[in-house]
C-alpha atoms as a PDB file:
ATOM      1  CA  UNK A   1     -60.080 -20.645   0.604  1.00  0.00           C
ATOM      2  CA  UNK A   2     -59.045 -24.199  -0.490  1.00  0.00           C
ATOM      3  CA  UNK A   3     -55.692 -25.750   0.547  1.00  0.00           C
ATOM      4  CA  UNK A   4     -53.075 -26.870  -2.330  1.00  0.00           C
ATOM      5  CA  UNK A   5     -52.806 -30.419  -2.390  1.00  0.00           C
ATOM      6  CA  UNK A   6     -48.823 -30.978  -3.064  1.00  0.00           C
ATOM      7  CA  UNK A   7     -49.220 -34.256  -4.210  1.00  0.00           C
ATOM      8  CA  UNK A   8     -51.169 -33.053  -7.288  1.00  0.00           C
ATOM      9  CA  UNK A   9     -49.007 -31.775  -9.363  1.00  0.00           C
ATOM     10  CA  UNK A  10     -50.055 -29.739 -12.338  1.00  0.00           C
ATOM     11  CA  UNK A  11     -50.344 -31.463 -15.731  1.00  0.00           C
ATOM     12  CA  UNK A  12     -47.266 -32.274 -18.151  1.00  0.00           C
ATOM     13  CA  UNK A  13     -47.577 -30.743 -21.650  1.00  0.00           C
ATOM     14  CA  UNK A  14     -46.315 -32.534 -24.890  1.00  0.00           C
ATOM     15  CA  UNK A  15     -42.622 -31.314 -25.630  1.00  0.00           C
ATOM     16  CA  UNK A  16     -42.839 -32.209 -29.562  1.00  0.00           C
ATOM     17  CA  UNK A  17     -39.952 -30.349 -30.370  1.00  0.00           C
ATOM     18  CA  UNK A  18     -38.134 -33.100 -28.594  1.00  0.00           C
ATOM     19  CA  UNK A  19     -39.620 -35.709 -30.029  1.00  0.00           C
ATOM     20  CA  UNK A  20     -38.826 -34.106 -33.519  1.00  0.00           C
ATOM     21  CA  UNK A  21     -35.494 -33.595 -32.214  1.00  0.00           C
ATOM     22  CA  UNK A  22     -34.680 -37.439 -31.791  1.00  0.00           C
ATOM     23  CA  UNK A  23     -36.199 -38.537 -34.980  1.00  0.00           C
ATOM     24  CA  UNK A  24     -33.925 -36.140 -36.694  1.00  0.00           C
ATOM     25  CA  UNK A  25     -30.904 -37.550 -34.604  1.00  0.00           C
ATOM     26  CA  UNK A  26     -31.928 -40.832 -36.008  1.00  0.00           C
ATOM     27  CA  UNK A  27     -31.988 -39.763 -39.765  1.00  0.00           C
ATOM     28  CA  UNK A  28     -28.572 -38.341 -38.891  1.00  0.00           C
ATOM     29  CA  UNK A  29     -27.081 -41.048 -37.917  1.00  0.00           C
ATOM     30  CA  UNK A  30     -28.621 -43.316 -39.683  1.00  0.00           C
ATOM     31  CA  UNK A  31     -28.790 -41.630 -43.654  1.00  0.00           C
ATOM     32  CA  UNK A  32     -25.075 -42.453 -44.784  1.00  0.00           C
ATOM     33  CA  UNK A  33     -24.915 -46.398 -43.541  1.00  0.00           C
ATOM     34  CA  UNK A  34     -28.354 -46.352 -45.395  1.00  0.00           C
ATOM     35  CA  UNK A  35     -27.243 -44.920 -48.425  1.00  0.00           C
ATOM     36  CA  UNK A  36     -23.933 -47.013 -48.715  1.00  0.00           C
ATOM     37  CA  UNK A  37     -26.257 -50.612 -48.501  1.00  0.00           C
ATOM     38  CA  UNK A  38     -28.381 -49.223 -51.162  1.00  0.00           C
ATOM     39  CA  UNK A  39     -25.169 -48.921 -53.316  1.00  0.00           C
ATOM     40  CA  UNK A  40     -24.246 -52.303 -52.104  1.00  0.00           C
ATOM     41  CA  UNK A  41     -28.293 -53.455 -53.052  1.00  0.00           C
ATOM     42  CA  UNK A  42     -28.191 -52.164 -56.678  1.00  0.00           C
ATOM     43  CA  UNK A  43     -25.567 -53.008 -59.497  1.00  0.00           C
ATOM     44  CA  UNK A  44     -24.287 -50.132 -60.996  1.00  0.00           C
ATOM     45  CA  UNK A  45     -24.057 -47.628 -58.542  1.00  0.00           C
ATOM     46  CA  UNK A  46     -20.480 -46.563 -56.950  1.00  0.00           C
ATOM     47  CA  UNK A  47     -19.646 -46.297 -53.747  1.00  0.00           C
ATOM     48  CA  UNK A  48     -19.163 -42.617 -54.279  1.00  0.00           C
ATOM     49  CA  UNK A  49     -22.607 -41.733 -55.235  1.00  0.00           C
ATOM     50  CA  UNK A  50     -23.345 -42.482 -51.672  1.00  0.00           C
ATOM     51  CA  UNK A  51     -21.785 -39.065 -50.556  1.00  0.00           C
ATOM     52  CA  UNK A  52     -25.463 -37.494 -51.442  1.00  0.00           C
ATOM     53  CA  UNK A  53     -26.249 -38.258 -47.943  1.00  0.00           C
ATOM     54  CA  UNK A  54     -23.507 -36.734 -46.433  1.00  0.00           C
ATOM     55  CA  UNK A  55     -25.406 -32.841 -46.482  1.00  0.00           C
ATOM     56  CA  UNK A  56     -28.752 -34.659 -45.179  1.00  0.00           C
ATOM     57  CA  UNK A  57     -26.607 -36.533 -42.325  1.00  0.00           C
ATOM     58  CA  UNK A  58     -25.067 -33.325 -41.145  1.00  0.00           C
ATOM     59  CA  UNK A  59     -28.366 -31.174 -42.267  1.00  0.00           C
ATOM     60  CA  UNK A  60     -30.377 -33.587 -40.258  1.00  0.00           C
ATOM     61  CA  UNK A  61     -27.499 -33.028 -37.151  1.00  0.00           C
ATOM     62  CA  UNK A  62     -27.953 -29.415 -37.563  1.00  0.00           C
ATOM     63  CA  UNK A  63     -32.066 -29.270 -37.683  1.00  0.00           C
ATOM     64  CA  UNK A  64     -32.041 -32.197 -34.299  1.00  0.00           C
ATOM     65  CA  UNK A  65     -29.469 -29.817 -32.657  1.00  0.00           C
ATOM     66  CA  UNK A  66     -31.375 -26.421 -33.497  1.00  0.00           C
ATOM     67  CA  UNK A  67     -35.123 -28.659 -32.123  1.00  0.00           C
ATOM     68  CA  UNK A  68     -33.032 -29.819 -29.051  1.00  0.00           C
ATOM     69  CA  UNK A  69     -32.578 -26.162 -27.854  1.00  0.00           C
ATOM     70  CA  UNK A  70     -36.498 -25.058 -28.594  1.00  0.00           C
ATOM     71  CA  UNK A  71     -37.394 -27.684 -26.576  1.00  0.00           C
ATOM     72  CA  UNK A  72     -35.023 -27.071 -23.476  1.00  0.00           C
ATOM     73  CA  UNK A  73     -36.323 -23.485 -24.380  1.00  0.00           C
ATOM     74  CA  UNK A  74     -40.268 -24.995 -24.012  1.00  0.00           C
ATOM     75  CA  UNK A  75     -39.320 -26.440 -21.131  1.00  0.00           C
ATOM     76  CA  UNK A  76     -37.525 -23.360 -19.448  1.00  0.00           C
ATOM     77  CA  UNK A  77     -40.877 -21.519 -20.283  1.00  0.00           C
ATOM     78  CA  UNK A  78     -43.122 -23.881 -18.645  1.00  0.00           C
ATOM     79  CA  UNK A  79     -41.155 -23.841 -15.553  1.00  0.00           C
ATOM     80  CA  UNK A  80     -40.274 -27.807 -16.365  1.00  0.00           C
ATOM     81  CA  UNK A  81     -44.026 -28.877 -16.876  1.00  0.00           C
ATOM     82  CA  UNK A  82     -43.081 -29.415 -20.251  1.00  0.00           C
ATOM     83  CA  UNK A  83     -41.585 -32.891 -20.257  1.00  0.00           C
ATOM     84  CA  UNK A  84     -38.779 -34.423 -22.385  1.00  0.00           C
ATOM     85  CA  UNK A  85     -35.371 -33.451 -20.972  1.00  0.00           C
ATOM     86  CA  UNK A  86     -34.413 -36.833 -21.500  1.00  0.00           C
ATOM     87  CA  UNK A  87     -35.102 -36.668 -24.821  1.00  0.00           C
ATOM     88  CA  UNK A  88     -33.536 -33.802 -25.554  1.00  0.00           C
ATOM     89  CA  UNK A  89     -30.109 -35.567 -23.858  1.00  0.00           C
ATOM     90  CA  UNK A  90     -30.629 -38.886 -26.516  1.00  0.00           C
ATOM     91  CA  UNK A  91     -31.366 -36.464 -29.275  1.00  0.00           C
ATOM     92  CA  UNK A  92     -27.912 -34.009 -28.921  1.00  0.00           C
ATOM     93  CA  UNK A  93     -25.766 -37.329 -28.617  1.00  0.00           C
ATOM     94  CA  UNK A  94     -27.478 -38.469 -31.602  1.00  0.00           C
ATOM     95  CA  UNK A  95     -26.622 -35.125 -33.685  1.00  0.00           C
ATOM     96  CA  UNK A  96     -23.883 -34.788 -32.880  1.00  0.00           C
ATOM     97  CA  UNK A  97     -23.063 -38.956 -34.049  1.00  0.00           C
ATOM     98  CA  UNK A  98     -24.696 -37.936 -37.127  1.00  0.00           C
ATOM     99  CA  UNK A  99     -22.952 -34.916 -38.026  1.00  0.00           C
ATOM    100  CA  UNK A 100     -19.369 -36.855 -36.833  1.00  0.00           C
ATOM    101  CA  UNK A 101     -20.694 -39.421 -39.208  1.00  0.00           C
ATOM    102  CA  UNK A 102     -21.282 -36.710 -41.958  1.00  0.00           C
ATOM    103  CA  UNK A 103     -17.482 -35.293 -41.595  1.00  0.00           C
ATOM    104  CA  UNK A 104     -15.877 -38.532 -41.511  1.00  0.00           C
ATOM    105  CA  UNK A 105     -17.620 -39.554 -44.671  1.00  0.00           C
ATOM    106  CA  UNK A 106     -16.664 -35.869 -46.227  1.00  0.00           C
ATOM    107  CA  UNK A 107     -12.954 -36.462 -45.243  1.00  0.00           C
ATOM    108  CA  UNK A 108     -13.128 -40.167 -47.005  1.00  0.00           C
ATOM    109  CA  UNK A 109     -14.792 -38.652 -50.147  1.00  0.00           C
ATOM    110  CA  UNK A 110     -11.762 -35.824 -50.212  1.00  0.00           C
ATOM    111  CA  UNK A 111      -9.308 -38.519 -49.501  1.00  0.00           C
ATOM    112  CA  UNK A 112     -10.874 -41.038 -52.367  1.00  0.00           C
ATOM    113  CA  UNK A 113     -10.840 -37.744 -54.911  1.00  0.00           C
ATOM    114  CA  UNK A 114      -7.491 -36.434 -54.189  1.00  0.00           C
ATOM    115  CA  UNK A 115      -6.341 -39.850 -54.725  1.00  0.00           C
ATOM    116  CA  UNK A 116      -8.225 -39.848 -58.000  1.00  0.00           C
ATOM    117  CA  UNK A 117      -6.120 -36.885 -59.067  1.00  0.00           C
ATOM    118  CA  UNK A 118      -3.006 -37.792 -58.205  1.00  0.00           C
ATOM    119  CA  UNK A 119      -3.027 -41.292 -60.031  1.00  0.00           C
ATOM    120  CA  UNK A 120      -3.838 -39.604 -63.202  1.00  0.00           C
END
């Protein structure tokens, strides 16, 4: 019977549900900045029609949260071979920016409107 050799340790599987996690972080954080300089970019275009990427910021924060927990879930399963707990750290701080991102900009854009109404 052969011996186990303890400093070969077993192989690491891909955890791409944590990779997917953090590139959705990154869209969530990164959609509404985005989408006010492309208001900025082209003439014509309020400041206001930059809230369409307030549901895809906090969409985005939602989907990177949901991946975050399938991958801690993948990596539960493999009994940690699966890497990418670091990952799924950068990729919940990240969601959770973007979808404090998303309600600040939803709290502006009710401000802005209420303001609207009231001047009128």
């Amino acid at each position: 019977m052969a011996a186990r050799n303890p400093s070969i340790s077993p192989p690491r599987r891909a955890n791409h549900r944590a990779s997917f996690a953090v590139l959705l972080g990154l869209v969530a954080v990164a959609v509404i900045p985005v989408a006010i300089e492309l208001t900025r970019r082209y003439p014509g275009v309020a400041l206001i029609e930059a809230a369409w990427g307030i549901p895809v910021a906090v969409g985005a924060g939602i989907a990177a949260l949901l991946f975050a927990r399938g991958a801690r879930g993948a990596i539960v399963r493999t009994l940690e071979r699966s890497g990418g707990a670091a990952r799924i750290r950068v990729s919940r701080v990240l969601a959770v920016a973007g979808i404090s991102i998303g309600l600040a900009a939803t709290i502006s854009v009710v401000v802005y409107e209420v303001l609207l109404r009231l001047e009128r």
